[in-house]
Every structure is written in C-alpha cells, then in structure tokens.
Protein backbone atom coordinates (compact mmCIF):
# COMPACT_ATOMS: atom_id res chain seq x y z
CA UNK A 1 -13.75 -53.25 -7.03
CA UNK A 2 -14.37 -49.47 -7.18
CA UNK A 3 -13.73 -47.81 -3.84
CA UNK A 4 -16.44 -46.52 -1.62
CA UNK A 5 -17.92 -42.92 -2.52
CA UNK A 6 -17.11 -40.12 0.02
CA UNK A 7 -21.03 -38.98 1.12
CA UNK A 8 -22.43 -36.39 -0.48
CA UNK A 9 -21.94 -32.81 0.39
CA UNK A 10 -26.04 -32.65 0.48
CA UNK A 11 -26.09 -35.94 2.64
CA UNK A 12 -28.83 -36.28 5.88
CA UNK A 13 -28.14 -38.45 8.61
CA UNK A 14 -30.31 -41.28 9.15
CA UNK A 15 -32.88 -41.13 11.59
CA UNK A 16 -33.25 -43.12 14.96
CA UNK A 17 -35.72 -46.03 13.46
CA UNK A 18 -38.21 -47.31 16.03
CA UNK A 19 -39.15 -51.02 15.80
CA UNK A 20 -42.43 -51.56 14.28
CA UNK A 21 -44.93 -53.95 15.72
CA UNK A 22 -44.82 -57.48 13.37
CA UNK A 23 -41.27 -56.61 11.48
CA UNK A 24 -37.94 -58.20 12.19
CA UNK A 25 -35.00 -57.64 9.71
CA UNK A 26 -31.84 -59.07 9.12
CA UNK A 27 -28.84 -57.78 6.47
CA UNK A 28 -25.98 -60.54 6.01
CA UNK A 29 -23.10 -60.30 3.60
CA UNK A 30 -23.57 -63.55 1.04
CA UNK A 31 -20.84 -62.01 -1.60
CA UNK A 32 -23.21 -61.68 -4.53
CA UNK A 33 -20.71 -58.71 -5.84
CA UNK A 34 -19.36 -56.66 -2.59
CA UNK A 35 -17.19 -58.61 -0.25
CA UNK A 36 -16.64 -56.52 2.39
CA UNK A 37 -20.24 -55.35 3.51
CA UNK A 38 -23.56 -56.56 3.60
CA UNK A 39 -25.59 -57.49 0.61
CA UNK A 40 -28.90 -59.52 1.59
CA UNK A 41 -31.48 -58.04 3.68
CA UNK A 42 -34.68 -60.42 4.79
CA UNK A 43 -38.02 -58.91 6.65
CA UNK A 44 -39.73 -61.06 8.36
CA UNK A 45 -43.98 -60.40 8.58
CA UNK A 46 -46.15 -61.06 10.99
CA UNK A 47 -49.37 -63.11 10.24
CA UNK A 48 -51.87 -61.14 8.40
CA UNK A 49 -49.50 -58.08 7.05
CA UNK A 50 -50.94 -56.61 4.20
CA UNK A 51 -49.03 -55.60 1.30
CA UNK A 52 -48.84 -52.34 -1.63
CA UNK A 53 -46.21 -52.09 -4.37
CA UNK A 54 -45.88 -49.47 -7.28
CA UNK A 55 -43.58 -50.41 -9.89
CA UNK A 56 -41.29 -49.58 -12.67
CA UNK A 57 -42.94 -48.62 -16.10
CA UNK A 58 -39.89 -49.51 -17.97
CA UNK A 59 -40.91 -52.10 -20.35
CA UNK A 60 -37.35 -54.38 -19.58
CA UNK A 61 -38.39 -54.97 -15.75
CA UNK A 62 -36.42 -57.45 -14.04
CA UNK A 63 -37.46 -61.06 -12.76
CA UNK A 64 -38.18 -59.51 -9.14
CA UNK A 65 -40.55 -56.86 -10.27
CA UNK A 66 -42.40 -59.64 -12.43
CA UNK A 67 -42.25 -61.69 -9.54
CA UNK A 68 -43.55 -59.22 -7.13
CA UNK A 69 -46.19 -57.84 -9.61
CA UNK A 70 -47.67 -61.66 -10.03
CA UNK A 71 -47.78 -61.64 -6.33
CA UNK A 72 -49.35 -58.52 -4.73
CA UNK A 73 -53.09 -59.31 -5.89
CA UNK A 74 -52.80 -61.64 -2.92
CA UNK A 75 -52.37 -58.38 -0.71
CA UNK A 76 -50.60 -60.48 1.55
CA UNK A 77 -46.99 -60.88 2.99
CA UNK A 78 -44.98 -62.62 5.07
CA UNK A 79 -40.96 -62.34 3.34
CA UNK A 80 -39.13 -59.63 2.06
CA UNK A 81 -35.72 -60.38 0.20
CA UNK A 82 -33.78 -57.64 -1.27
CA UNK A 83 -30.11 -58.45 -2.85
CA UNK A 84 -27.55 -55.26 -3.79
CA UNK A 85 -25.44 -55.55 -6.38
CA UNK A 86 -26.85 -57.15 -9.00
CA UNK A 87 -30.22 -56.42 -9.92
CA UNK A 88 -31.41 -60.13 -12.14
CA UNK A 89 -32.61 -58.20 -14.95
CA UNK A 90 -31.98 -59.17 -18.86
CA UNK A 91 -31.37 -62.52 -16.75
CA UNK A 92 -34.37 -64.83 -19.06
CA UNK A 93 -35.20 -67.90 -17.37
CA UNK A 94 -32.18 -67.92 -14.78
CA UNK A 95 -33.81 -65.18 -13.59
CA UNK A 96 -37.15 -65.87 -13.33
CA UNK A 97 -36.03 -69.57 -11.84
CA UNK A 98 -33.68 -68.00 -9.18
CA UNK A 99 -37.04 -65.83 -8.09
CA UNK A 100 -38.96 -68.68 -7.77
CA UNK A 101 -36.39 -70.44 -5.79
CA UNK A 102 -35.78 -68.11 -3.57
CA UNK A 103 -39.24 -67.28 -2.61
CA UNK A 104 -40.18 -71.37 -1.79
CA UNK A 105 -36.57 -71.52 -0.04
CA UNK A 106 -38.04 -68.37 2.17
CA UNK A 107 -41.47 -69.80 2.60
CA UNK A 108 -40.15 -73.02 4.06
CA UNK A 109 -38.28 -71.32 6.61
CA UNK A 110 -40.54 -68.99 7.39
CA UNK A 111 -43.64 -71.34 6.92
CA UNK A 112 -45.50 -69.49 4.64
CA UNK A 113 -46.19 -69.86 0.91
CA UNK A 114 -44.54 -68.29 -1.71
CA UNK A 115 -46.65 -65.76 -3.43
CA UNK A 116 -46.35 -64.20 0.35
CA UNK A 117 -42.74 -63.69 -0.62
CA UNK A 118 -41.85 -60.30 -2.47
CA UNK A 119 -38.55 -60.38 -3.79
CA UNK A 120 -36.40 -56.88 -4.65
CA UNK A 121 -32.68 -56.98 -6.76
CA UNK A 122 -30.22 -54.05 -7.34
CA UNK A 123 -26.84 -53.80 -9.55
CA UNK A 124 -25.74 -54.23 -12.53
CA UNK A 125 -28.00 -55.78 -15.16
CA UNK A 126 -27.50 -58.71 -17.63
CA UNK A 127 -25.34 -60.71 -15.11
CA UNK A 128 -26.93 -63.93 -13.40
CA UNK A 129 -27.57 -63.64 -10.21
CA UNK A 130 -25.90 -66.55 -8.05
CA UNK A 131 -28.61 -68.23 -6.81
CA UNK A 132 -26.92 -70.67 -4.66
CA UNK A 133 -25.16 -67.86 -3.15
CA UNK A 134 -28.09 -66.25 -2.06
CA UNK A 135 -29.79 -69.55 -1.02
CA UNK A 136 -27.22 -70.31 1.16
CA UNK A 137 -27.38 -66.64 2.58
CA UNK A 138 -31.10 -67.07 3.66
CA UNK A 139 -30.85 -69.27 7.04
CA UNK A 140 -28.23 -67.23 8.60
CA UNK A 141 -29.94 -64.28 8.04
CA UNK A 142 -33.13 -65.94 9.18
CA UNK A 143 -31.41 -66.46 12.00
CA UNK A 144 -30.49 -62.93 12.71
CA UNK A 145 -33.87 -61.48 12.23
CA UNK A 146 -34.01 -59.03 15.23
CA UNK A 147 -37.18 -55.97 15.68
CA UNK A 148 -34.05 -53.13 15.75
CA UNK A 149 -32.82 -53.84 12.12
CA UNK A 150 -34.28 -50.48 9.97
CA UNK A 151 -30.29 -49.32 10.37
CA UNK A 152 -28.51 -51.95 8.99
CA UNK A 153 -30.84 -52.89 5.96
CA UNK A 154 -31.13 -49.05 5.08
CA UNK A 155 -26.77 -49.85 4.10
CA UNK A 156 -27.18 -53.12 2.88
CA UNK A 157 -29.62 -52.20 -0.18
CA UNK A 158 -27.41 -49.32 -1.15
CA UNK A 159 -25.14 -49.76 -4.60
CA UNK A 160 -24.06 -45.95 -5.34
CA UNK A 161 -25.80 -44.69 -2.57
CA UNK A 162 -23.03 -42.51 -0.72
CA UNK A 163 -25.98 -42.14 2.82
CA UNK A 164 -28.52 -44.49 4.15
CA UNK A 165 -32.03 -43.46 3.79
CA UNK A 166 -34.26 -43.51 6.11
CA UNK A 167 -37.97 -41.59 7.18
CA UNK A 168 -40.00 -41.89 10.54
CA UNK A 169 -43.52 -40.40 10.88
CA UNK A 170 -45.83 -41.19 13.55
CA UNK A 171 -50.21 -40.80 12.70
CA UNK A 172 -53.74 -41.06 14.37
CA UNK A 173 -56.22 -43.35 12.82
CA UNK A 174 -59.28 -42.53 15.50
CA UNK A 175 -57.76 -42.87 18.92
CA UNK A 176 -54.95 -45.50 18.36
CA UNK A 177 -51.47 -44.20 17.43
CA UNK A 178 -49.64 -45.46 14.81
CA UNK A 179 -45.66 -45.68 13.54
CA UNK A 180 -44.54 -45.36 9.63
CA UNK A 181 -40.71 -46.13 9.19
CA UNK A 182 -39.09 -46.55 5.41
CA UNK A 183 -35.41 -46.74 3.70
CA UNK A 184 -34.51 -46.08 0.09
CA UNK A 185 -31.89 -46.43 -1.84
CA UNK A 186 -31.23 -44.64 -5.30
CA UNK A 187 -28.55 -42.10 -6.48
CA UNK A 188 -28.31 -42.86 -10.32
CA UNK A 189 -30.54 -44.37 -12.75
CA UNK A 190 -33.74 -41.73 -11.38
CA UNK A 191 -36.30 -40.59 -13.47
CA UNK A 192 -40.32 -41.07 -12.67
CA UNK A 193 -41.93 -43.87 -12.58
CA UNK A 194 -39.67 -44.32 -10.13
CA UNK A 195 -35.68 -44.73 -10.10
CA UNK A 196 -33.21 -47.70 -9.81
CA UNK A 197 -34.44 -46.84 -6.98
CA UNK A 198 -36.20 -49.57 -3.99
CA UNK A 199 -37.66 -48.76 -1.34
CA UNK A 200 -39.71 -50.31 1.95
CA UNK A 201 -42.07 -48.88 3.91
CA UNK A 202 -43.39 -50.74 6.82
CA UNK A 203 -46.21 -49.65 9.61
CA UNK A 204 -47.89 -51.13 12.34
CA UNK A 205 -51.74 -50.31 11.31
CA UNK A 206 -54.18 -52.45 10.17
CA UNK A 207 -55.04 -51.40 6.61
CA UNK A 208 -56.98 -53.57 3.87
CA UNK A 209 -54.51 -54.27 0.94
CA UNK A 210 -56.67 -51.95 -1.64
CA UNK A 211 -56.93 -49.38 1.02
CA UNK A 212 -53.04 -48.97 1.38
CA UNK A 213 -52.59 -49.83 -2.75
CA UNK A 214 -54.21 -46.45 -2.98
CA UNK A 215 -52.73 -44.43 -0.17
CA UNK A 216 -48.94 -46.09 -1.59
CA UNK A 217 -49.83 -44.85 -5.53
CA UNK A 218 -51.70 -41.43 -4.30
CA UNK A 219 -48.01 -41.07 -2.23
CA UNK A 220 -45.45 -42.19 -4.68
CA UNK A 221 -47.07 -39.63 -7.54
CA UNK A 222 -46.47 -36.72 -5.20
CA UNK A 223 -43.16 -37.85 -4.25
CA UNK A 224 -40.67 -40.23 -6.14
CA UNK A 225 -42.70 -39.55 -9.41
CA UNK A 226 -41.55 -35.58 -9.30
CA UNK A 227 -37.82 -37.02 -8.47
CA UNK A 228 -35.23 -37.19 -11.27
CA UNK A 229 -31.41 -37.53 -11.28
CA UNK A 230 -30.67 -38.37 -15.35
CA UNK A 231 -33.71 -39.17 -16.55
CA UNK A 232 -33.00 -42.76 -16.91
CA UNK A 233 -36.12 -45.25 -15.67
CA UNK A 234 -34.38 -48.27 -14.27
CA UNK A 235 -35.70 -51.53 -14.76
CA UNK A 236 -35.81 -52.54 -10.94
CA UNK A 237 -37.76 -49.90 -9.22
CA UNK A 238 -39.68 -50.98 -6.46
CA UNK A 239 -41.83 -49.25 -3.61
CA UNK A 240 -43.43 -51.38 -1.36
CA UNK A 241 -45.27 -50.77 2.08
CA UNK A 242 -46.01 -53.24 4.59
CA UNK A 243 -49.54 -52.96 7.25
CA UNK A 244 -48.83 -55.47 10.05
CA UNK A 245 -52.01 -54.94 11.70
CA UNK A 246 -50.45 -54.64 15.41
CA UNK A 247 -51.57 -51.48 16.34
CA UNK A 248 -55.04 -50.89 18.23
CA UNK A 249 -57.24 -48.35 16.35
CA UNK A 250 -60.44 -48.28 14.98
CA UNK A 251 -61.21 -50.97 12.11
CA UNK A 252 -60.73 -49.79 8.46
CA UNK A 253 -63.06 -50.81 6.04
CA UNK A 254 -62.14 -52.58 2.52
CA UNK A 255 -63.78 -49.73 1.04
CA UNK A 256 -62.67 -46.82 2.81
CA UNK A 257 -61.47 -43.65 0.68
CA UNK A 258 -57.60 -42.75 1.11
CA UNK A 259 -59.34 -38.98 2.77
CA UNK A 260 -60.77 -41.39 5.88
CA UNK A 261 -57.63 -41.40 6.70
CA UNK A 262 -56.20 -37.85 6.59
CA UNK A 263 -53.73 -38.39 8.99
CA UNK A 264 -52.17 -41.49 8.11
CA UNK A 265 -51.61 -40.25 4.67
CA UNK A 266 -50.50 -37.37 5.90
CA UNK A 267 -47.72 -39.22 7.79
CA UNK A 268 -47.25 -41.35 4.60
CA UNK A 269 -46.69 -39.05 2.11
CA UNK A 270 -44.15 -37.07 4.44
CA UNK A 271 -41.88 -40.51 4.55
CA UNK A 272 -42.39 -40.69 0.84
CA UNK A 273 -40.98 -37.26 0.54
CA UNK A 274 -38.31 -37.04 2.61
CA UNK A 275 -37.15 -40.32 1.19
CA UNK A 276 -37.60 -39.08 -2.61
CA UNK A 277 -35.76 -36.06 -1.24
CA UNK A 278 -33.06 -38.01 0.16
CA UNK A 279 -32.63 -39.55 -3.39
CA UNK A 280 -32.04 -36.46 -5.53
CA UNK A 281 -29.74 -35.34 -2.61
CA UNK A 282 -27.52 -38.40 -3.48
CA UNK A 283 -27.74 -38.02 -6.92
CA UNK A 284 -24.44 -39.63 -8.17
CA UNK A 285 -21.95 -36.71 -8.42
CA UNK A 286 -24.43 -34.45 -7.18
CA UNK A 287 -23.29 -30.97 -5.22
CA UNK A 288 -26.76 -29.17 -5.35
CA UNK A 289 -30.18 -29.98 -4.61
CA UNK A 290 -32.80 -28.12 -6.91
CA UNK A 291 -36.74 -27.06 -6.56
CA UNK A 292 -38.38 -26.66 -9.69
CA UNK A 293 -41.58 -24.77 -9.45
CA UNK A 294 -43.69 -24.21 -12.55
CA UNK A 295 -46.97 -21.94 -11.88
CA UNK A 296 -49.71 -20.56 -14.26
CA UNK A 297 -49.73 -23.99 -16.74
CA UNK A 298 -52.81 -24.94 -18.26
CA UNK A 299 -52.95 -28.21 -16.16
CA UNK A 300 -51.25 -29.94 -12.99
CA UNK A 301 -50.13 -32.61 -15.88
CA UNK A 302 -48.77 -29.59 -17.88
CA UNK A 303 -47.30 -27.95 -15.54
CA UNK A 304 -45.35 -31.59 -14.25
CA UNK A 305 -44.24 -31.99 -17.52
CA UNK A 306 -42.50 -28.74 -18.05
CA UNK A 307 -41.14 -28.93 -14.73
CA UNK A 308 -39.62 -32.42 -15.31
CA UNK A 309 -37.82 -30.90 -18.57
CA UNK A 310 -36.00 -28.10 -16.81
CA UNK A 311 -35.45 -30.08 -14.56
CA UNK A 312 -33.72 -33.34 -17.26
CA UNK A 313 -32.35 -30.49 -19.35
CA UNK A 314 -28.32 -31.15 -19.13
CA UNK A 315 -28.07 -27.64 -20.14
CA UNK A 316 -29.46 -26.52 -17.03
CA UNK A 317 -28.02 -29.10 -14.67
CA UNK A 318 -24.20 -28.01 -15.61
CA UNK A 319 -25.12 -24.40 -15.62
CA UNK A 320 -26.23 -24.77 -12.13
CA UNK A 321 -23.22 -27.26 -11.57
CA UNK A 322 -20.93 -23.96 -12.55
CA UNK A 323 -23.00 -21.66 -11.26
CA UNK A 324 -23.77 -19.79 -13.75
CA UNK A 325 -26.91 -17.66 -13.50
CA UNK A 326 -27.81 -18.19 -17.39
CA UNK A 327 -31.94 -17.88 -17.55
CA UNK A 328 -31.46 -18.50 -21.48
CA UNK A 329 -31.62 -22.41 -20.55
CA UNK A 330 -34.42 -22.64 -18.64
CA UNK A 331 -36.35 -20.59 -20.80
CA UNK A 332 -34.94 -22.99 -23.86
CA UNK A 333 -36.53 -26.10 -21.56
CA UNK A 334 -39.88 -24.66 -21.28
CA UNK A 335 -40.04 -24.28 -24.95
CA UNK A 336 -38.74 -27.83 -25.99
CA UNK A 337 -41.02 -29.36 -23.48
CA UNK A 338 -43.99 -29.84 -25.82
CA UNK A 339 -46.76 -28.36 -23.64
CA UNK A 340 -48.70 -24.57 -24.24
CA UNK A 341 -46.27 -21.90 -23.45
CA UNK A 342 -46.33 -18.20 -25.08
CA UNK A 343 -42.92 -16.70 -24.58
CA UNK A 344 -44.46 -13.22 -24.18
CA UNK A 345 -46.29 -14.36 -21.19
CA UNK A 346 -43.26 -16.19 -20.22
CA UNK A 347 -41.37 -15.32 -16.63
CA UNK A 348 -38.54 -16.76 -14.67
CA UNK A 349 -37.33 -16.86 -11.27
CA UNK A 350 -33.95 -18.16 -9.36
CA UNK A 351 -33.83 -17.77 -5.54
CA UNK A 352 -36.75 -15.45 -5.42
CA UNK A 353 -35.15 -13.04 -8.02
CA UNK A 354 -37.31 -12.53 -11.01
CA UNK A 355 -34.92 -12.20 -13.90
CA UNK A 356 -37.54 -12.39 -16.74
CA UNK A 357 -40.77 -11.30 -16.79
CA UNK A 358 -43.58 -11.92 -19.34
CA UNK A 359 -40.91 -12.56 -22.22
CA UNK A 360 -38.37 -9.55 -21.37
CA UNK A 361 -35.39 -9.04 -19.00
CA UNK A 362 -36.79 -7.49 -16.12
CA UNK A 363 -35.96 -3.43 -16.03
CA UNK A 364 -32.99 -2.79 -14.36
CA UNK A 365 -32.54 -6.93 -13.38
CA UNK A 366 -29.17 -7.26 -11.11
CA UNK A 367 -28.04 -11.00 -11.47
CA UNK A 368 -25.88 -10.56 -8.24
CA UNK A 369 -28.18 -11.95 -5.56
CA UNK A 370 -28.62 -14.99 -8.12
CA UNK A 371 -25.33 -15.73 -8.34
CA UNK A 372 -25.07 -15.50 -4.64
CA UNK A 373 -28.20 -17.87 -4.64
CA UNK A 374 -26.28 -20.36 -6.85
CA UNK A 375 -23.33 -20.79 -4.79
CA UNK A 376 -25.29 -22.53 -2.27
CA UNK A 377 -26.07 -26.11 -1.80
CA UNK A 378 -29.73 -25.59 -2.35
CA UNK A 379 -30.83 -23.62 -5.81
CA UNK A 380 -34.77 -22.50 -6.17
CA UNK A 381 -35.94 -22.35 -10.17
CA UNK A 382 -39.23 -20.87 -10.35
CA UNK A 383 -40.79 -20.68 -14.18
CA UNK A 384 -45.10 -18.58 -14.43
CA UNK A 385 -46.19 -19.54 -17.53
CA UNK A 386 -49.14 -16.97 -17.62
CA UNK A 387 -51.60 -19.25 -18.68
CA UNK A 388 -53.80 -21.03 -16.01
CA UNK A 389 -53.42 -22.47 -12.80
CA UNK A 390 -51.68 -25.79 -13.30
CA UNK A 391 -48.23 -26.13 -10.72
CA UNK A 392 -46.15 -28.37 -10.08
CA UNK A 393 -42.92 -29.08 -7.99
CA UNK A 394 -40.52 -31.70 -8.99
CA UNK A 395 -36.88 -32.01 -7.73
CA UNK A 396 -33.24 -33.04 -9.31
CA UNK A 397 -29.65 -32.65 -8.67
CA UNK A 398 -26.84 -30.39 -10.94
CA UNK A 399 -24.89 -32.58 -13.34
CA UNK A 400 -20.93 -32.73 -12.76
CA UNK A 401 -17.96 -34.30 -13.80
CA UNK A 402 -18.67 -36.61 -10.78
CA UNK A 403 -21.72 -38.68 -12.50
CA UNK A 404 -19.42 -39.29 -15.33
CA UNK A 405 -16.32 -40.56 -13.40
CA UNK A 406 -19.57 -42.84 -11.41
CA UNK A 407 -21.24 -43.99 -13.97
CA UNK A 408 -17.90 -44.59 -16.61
CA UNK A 409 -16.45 -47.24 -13.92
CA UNK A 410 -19.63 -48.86 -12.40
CA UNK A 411 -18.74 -51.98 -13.39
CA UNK A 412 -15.54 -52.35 -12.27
C-alpha cells in the first residue's frame, strides 16, 4: 500500500466544526482498501431533513450517483454513507445491488426507508466493492454516531487528499440564526462538473427541498464548477447539502426565490468556495495555487471557457511549476480555446504586471517583478480580451513531477 502523502505546501488547517442541530456522524475503519485508518463515514438525519445534490456529468457515473440521483426527488433524508477507497463504478449489477443493500441495511437501523438513504463511494474504479464488508461496518458505526463528528469524517472520505477539508459559515434568515458546516475531499481527478471530488454540506435551517436544490446548483457553478486540477471529470462526484429544520427562523416558502434569502446564500456560497479552494490547493503534486481572471469576453460563458483553458493548458501549469514567466503560453491558450478573441486587442497580466498589451510586449516591460511573483505559493494570471464585458474567475494548481509519481502508483 502506497505510503501516506506529506500535506501540501498550500495546505489550510481545518476549522473548529460546531455541531449542527439534527446531524450525528460516525467514521469507522471496515478495511474496504486502507487498513490502518478509517474508511466508512455514516450521518445520521433528523426527521424531516431536507435534501440537494448536484452531480457528475460524466456519462460513466457510478452506482452511488445513480442511486442518489433516483433518490433526491423525494427531497428527503435520513442516512448518509460514504466509503473511501473504492469508488463502485464500472461495477454493473454488483454495484448497483451493493447500493441497494446498503441503503435497506441503513434504513432498518435507522428506521427509515431507503430512498431516504443517499449513498457516496471514492477509489479506484472497476473493482467490486465488498459489500459484506461494508454491511458489517454499518452497526458499529451506528453505534458511534456522536453530534461532534465533522473532524473525523472530513479524514475518513479522503483517498489522495494530503488535508481535511472543512468550511464553517454562520447566516440570518429573518431573526433566527443559522450554522452551515461542510467537508470535501478531492486532489486529483478535478475538472467542472465537479471533481472525484464529494462533498457534504449540512445546516440547521429549515429550507424546502427545491428551495435549497437551487441555492446548492446557483453555489456549486460559482465554486467547484470554476475548480480544475487535470481536467479529468470523475465519475463519482457528489455535492450534497443537508436542511435539518432545527433552527427557529421565519418559515420559508416552497416557492421562495434563492435572493429571499441573501444571507443564507451568502453564507453558502462562501463554504462552497473555500471548500473548492481547498481542493485546487491539494491538487495532487500541487506547489502553487493559481487565479485565473479573464475580463473584456463577449459573455460570462465566454469568458469561463477561456479561463478554464489557461487554466487545463499543461503548457502553462509546468511553466508556472518552473517558474518561468513565459506569457507566450497563455496567450497560445486563449487562442486554442475556441471562443472570440482578436490578438491585437489581446493583453496579459501576471501578479499585477501587464506584460502584453493589446497584442504587443508592453514598452519597456521588465519581467523581474513577475518572476518574483512566480516564486510564490500563490500566482495571479490575468488575460482582457478587449471585447465586452464577460469575466470570469476559475482556479487550478501548477503541474509537477509530483502528479505523475501520484497518479503512476495509485493503485498500488
């Protein structure tokens, strides 16, 4: 088994993680592929939870994103189970059975039925998962489930996660206070429409199910969808968030737009951040976290899309890997990305330093305050097209020798 990961240089500590009204977790270790740590984490709902997921667009999904898909018209929950290691996918009806066994297992202990079960993998694909491993997981940790267990199931989903994940906002709906906490995991794999990438996002407000579906999708666009690693789409990513209804504030309607609630999407979308953040900061082999801002596109869609090729471009990722201030491949990345661009109008930015403007070298341009720029852990690539006022930010990771010694071994 391939030896632990030393955390990245770009790592975050994990927050302190409040318990949320209506959530107990447990993580246990049932030996699905790691044997020294924990590998199954369970929530536990209370009564009436509501439920939002966003899901892969891969067209290979796994058996837990069918599963969960099939499931969230319900807009209710009561289980979560999420298993590291191996992610059931490319699994055929093994897969899909061990899903369906695991959810009735968890609705008889919990009491609840089924399709109130969503069910999350991770790990290598095209291996069954063993079922009766994690069956036989399930009562212990049912057992454990405790209200102070954020910490332990932010390590237990990780795979090639070198940190824990974790985001804490707190948010006003009318008078009553309310508490957002989420985990992630994801360091390879991550490319929009999300990344091999799961995470869970609980709170203790009482939201309608199509109220929160739209404040989760509104959330995940501005965050996780402008996050790539390698521009790979896994076939397991899941976000999910959780409304337990405990907290006192003013009733929501069914019908309420996602801007009635300014402030709780405000606190959303800054867990859904920090989290996507967090991901591109562990990108496998990572040593620098990038910015990519593209201004003066003809659209926000535009604009996203020529962003997301700088940012993909492996040119680019190694030159900022070696620090090497060489404009040539950004500007090569704007042109290949299919969208309007006039290279006369054309000007690029690193760390604040214009270096090109509208298609030239800038007059007198001094790359040394770039290079100084690029030496840091945290490199700013700002591209105007000169053509309207579409921008976009997205965010990604340099590309070293260290996603290649990852990515050659992870099976072993």
């Amino acid at each position: 088994m391939r030896m632990a990961l030393p955390p990245s240089p770009l790592a975050l500590p994990l927050p302190e993680m409040p318990a949320i009204a209506g959530v107990e977790i447990a993580s246990v270790a049932a030996g699905i592929r790691y044997k020294t740590r924990e590998d199954v984490t369970v929530f536990r709902f209370a009564p009436g939870t509501t439920a939002a997921g966003v899901f892969t667009r891969n067209l290979c999904p796994g058996a837990p994103v069918d599963w969960c898909r099939a499931a969230l018209p319900g807009g209710k929950a009561r289980a979560l189970v999420v298993t590291a290691g191996n992610s059931n996918v490319f699994t055929g009806k093994a897969g899909r059975e061990t899903c369906e066994r695991t959810a009735r297992e968890m609705a008889g202990l919990l009491g609840c039925r089924p399709k109130e079960v969503f069910l999350a993998s991770t790990g290598v694909i095209g291996e069954k998962l063993p079922t009766e491993v994690l069956l036989a997981a399930l009562p212990g940790a049912v057992e454990k489930l405790e209200t102070d267990g954020w910490d332990g199931a932010a390590r237990a989903i990780m795979t090639t996660d070198t940190f824990a994940k974790g985001a804490v906002r707190k948010a006003r709906i009318g008078d009553g206070e309310v508490t957002i906490c989420g985990i992630a995991k994801g360091s390879g794999m991550i490319a929009p429409d999300m990344a091999t990438m799961l995470s869970f996002l609980a709170t203790d407000a009482k939201i309608p199910a199509p109220v929160l579906q739209a404040l989760l999708k509104r959330g995940v666009d501005k965050s996780f969808n402008c996050v790539t690693v390698d521009s790979d789409t896994s076939t397991s990513d899941t976000v999910m968030l959780f409304a337990t209804g405990q907290a006192r504030h003013p009733r929501v309607a069914a019908d309420a737009k996602p801007s009635s609630l300014k402030d709780f999407a405000r606190a959303l979308d800054e867990v859904l951040h920090e989290l996507a953040l967090m991901v591109a900061r562990d990108g496998e082999g990572a040593q620098k976290l990038i910015t990519v801002n593209v201004t003066g596109a003809v659209s926000a869609r535009s604009a996203h899309r020529v962003a997301m090729c700088i940012a993909n471009s492996p040119l680019v990722k190694t030159a900022i890997a070696g620090e090497d201030a060489n404009w040539g491949r950004i500007v090569m990345a704007v042109g290949k990305a299919g969208e309007p661009a006039d290279r006369d109008l054309l000007s690029v930015a690193v760390g604040g330093t214009w270096m090109a403007r509208e298609g030239e070298v800038v007059p007198g341009y001094d790359e040394t305050p770039v290079v100084a720029h690029m030496k840091g852990r945290e490199v700013e690539i700002t591209v105007d097209l000169g053509l309207g006022r579409g921008a976009a930010t997205v965010w990604t990771c340099d590309l070293t020798h260290g996603y290649i010694d990852i990515n050659g071994s992870y099976r072993s």
